[in-house]
C-alpha atoms as a PDB file:
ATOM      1  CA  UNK A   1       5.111  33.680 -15.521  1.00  0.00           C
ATOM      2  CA  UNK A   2       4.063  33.058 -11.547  1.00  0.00           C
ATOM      3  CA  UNK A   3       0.424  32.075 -10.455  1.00  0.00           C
ATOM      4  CA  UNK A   4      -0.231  32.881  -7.297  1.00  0.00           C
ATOM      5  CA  UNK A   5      -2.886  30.901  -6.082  1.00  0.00           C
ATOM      6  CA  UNK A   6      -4.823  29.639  -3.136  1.00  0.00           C
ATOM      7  CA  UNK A   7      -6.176  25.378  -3.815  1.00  0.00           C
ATOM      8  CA  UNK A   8      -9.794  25.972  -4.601  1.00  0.00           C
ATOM      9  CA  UNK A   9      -9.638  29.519  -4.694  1.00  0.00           C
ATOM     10  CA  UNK A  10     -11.098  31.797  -7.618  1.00  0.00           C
ATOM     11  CA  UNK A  11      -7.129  31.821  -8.995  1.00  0.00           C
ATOM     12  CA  UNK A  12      -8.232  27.954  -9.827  1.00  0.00           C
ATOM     13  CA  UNK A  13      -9.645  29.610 -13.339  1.00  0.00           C
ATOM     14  CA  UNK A  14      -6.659  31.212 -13.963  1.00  0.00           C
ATOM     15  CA  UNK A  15      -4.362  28.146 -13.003  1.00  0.00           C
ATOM     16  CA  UNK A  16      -7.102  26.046 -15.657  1.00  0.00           C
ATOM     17  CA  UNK A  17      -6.442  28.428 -18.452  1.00  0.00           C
ATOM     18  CA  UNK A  18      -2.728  28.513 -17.942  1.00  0.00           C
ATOM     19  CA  UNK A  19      -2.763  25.024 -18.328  1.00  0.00           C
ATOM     20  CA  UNK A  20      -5.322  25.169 -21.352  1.00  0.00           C
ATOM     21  CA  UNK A  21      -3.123  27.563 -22.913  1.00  0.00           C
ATOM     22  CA  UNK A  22      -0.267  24.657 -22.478  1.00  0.00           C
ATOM     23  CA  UNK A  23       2.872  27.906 -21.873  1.00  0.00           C
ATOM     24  CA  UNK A  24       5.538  27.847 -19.059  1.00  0.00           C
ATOM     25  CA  UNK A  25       4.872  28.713 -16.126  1.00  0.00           C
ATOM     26  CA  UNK A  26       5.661  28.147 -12.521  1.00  0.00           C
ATOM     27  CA  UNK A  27       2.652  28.251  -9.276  1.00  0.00           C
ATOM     28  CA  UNK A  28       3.164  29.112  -5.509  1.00  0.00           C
ATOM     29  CA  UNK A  29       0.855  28.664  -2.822  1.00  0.00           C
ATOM     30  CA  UNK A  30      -0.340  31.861  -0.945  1.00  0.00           C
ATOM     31  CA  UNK A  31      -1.464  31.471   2.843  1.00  0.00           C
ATOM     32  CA  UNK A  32      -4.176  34.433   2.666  1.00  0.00           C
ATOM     33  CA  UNK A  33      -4.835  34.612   6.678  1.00  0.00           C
ATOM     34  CA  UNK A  34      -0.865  35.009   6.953  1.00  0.00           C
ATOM     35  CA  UNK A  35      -0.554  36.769   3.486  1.00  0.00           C
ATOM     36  CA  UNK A  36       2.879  34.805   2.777  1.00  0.00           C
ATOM     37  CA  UNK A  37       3.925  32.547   0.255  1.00  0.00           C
ATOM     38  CA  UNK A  38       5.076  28.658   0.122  1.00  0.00           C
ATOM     39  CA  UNK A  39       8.504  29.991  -0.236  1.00  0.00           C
ATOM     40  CA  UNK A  40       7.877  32.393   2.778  1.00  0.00           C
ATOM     41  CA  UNK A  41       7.675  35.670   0.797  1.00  0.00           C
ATOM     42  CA  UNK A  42       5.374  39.082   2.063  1.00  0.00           C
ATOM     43  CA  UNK A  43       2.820  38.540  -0.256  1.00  0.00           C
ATOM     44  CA  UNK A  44       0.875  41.903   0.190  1.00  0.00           C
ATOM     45  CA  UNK A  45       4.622  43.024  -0.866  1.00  0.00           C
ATOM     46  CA  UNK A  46       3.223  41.209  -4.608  1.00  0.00           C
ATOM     47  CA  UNK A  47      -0.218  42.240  -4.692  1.00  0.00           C
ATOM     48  CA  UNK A  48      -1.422  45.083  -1.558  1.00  0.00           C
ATOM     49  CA  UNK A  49      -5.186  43.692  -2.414  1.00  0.00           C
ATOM     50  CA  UNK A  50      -3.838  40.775  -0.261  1.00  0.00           C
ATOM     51  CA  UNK A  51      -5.776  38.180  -2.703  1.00  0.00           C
ATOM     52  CA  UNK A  52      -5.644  35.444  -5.183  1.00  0.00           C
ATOM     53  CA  UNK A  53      -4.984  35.305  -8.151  1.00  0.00           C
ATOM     54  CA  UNK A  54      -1.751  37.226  -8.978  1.00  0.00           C
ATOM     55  CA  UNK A  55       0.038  36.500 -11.818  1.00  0.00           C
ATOM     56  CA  UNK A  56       3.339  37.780 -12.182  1.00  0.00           C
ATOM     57  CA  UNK A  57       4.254  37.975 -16.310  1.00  0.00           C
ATOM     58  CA  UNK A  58       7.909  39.836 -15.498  1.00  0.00           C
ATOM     59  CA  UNK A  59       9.915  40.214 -12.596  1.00  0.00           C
ATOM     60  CA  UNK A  60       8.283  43.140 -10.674  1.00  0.00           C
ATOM     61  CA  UNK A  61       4.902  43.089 -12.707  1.00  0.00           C
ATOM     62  CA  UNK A  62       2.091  41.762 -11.524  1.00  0.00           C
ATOM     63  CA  UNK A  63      -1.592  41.641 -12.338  1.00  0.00           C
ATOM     64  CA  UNK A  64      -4.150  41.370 -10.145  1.00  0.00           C
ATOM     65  CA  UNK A  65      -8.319  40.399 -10.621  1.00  0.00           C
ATOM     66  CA  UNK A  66      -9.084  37.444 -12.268  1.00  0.00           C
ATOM     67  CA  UNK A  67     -11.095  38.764 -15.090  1.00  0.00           C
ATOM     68  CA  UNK A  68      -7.963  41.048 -16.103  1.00  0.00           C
ATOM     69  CA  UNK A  69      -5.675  37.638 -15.937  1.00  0.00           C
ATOM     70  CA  UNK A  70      -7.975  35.758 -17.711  1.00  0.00           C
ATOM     71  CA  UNK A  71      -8.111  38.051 -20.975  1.00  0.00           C
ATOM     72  CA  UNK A  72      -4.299  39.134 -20.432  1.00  0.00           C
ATOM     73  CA  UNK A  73      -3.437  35.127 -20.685  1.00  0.00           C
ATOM     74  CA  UNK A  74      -6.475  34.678 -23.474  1.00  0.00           C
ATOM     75  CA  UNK A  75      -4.615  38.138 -25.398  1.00  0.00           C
ATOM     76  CA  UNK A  76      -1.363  35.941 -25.385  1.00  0.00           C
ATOM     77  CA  UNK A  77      -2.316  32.497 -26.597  1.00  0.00           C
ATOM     78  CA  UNK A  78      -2.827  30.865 -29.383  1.00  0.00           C
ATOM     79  CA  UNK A  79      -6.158  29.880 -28.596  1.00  0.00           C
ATOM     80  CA  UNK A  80      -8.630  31.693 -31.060  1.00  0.00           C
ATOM     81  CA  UNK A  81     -11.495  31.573 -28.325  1.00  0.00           C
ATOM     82  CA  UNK A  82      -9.801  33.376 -25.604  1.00  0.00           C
ATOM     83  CA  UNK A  83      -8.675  36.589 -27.942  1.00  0.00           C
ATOM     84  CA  UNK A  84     -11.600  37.291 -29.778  1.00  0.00           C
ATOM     85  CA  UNK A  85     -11.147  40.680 -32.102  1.00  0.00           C
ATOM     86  CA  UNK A  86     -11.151  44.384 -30.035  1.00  0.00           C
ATOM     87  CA  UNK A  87     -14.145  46.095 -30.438  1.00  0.00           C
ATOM     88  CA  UNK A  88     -15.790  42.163 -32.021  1.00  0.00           C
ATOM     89  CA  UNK A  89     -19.505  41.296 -30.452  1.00  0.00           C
ATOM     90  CA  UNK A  90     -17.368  37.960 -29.691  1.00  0.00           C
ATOM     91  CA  UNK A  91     -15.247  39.638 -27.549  1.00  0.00           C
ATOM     92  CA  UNK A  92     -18.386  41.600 -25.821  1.00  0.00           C
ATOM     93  CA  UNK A  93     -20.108  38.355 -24.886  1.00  0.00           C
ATOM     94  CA  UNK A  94     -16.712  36.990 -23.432  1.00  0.00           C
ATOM     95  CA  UNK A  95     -16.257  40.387 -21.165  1.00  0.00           C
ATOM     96  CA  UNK A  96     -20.241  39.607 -20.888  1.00  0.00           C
ATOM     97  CA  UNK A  97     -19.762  36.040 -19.107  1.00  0.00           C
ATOM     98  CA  UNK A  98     -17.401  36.970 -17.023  1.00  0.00           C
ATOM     99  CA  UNK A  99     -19.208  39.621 -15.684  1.00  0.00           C
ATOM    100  CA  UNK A 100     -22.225  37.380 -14.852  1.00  0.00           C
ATOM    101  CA  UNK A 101     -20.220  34.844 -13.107  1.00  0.00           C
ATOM    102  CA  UNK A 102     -18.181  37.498 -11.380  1.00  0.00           C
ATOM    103  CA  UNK A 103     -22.064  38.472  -9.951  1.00  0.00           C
ATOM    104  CA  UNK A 104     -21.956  35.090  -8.513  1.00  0.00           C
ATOM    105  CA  UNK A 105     -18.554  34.946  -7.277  1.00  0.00           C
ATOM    106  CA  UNK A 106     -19.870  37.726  -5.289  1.00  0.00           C
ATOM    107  CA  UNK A 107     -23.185  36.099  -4.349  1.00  0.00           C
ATOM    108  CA  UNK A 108     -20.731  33.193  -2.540  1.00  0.00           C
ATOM    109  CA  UNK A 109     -18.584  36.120  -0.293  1.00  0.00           C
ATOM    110  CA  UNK A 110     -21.979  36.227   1.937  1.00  0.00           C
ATOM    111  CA  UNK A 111     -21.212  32.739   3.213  1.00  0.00           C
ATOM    112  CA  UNK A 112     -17.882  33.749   4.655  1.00  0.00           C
ATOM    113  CA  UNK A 113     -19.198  36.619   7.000  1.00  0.00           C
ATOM    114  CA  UNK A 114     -18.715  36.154  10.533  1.00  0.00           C
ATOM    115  CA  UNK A 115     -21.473  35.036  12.669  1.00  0.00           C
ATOM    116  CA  UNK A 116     -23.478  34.334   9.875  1.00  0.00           C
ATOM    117  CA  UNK A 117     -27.288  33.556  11.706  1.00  0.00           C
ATOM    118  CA  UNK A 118     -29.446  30.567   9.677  1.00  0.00           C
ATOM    119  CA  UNK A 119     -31.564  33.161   8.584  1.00  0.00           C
ATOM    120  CA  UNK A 120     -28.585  35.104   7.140  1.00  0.00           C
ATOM    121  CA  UNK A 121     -27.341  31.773   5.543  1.00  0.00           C
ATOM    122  CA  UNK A 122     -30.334  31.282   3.868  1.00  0.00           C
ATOM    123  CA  UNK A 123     -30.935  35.099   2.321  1.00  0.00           C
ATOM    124  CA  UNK A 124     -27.185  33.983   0.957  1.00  0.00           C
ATOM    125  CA  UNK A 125     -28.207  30.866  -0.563  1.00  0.00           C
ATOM    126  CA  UNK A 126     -31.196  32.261  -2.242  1.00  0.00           C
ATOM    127  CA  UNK A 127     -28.882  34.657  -3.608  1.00  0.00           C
ATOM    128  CA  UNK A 128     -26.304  32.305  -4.913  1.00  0.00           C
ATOM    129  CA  UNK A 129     -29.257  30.348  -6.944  1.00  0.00           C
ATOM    130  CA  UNK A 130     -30.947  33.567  -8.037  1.00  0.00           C
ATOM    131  CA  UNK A 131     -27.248  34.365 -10.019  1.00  0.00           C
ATOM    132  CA  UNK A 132     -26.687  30.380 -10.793  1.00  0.00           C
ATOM    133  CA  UNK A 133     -30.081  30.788 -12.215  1.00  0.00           C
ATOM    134  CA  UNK A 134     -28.783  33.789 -14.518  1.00  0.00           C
ATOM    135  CA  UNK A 135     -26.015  31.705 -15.722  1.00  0.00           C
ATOM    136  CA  UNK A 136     -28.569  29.119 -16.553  1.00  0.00           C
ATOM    137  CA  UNK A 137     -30.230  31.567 -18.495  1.00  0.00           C
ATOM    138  CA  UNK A 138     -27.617  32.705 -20.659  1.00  0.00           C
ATOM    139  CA  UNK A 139     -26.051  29.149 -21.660  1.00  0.00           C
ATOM    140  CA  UNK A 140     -27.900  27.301 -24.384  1.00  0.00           C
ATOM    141  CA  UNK A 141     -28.298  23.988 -25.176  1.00  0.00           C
ATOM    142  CA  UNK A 142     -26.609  24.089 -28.326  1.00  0.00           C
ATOM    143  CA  UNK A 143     -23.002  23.565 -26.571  1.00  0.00           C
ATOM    144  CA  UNK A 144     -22.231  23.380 -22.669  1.00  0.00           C
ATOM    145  CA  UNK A 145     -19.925  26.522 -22.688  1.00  0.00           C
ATOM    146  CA  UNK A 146     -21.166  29.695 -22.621  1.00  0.00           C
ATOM    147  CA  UNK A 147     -20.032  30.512 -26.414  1.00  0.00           C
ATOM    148  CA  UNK A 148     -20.185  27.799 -28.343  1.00  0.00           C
ATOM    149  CA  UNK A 149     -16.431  26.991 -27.654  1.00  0.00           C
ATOM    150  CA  UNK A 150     -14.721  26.447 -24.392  1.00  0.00           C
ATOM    151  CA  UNK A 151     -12.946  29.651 -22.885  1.00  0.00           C
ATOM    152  CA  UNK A 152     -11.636  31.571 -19.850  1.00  0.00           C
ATOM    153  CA  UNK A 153     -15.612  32.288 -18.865  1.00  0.00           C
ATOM    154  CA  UNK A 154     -16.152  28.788 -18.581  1.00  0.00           C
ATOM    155  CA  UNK A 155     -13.218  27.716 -16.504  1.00  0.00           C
ATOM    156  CA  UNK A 156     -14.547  31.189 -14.229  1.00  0.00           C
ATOM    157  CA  UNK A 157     -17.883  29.384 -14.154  1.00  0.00           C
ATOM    158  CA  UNK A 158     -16.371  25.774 -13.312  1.00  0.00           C
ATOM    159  CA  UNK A 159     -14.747  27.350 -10.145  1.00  0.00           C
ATOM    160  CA  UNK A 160     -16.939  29.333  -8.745  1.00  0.00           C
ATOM    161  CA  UNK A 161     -20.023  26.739  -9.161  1.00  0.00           C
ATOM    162  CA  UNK A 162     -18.046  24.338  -7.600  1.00  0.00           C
ATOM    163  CA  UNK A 163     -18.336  26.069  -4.412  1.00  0.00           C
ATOM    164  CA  UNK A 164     -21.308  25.546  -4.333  1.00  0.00           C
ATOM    165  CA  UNK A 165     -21.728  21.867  -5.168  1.00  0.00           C
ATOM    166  CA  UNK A 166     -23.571  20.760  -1.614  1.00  0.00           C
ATOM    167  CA  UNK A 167     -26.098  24.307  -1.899  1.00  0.00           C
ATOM    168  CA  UNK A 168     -27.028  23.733  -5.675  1.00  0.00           C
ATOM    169  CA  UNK A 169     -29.998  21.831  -6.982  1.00  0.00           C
ATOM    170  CA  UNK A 170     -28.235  20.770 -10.115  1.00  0.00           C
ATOM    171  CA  UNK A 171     -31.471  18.937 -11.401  1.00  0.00           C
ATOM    172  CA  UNK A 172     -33.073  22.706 -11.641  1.00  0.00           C
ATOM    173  CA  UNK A 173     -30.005  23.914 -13.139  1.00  0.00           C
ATOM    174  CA  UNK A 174     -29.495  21.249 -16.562  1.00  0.00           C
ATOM    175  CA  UNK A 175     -27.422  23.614 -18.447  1.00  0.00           C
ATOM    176  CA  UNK A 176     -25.069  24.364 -15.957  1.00  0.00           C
ATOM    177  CA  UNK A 177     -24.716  20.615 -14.675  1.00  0.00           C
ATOM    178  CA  UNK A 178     -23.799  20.090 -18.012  1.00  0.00           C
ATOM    179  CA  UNK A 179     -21.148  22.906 -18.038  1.00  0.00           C
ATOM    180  CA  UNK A 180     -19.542  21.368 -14.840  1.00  0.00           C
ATOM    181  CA  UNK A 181     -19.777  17.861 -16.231  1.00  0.00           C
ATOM    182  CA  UNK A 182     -17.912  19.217 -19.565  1.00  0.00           C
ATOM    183  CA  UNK A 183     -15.336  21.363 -17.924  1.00  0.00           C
ATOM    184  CA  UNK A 184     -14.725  18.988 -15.347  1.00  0.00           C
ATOM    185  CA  UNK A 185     -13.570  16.530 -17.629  1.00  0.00           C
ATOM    186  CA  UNK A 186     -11.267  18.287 -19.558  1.00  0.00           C
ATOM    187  CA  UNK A 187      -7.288  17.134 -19.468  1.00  0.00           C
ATOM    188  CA  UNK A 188      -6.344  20.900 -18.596  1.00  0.00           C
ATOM    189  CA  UNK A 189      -9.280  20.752 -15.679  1.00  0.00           C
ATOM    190  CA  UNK A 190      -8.272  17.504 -14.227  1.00  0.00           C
ATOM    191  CA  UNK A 191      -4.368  18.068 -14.236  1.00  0.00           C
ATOM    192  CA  UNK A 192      -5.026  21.604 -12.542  1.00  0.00           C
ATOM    193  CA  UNK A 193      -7.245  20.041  -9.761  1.00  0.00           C
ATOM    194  CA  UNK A 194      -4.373  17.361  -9.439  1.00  0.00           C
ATOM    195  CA  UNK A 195      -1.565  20.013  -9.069  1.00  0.00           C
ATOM    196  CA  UNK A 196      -3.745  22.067  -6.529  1.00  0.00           C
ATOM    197  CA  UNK A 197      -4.246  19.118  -4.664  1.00  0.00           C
ATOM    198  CA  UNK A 198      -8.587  18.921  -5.342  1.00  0.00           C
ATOM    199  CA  UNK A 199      -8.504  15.224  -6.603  1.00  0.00           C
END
């Protein structure tokens, strides 16, 4: 298998699990303003959406979204978190979390419009700790991940939070602090920042 994958970019969950997961697989760096490749290759040739992550899992296949790589690479481990039974409530609440953070994934596209006036900036920011504070809601203080043991949802989570590490009161946020602190730390976590360039 191929990440493709942008240093920081949501494809950073996908690049975590990969490495959670512990399988072969090889990354390549994707310009997205040029839409090429490290090696030089048309990369809206790989995915037309023109974004990160793709994943390709056979010569000429390639998945795009990073919920759908996230359960597709979760399907094929050996990790019992990440493939929770078809049709379980377990694998509800997965699809569940990633849903909610994919809510604030969306909350942080506001920040990269054009010409973006302060008050505009700050109707975004509201809206990024409005969904933050969902997440909040849903983790519990019985474990820092989102259910009970660490999965894809949480290394989803990790990424997109850490966008916004200089908007976020953390102190009003415990729960997820503690799901960045936990995540962060985790061999899988710091060798993809390392490989991505991040630390």
């Amino acid at each position: 298998m191929k990440l493709f994958y942008t240093p920081g970019a949501c494809s950073l969950a996908s690049h975590i699990v990969l490495n959670e997961i512990g399988g072969t697989f090889s990354i390549e760096k994707v310009d997205l303003r040029a839409k090429t490749t490290e090696s030089g290759a048309d990369f809206l040739a790989l995915n037309p959406r023109g974004a990160v992550p793709a994943l390709e899992v056979a010569p000429g296949t390639v998945i795009s979204q990073g919920p759908a790589i996230l359960q597709y690479l979760g399907d094929n481990s050996d990790i019992a978190a990440f493939k929770p039974a078809y049709g379980s409530i377990e694998r509800a609440r997965l699809q569940e979390a990633l849903g909610i953070i994919g809510d604030t994934h969306k909350a942080f596209g506001g920040l990269f419009k054009p010409n973006l006036s302060d008050e505009e900036k700050a109707a975004v920011i509201g809206e990024i700790n409005r969904r933050v504070g969902q997440i909040e809601a849903t983790l519990t203080d019985a474990s820092p991940y989102f259910l009970g043991d660490f999965t894809q949802a949480d290394a989803y989570a990790f990424t997109v939070i850490n966008w916004g590490r200089q908007l976020l009161d953390f102190a009003a946020f415990p729960r997820v602090g503690a799901l960045m602190a936990a995540v962060g730390a985790r061999p899988a976590v710091l060798a993809t920042l390392k490989a991505e360039g991040l630390i």
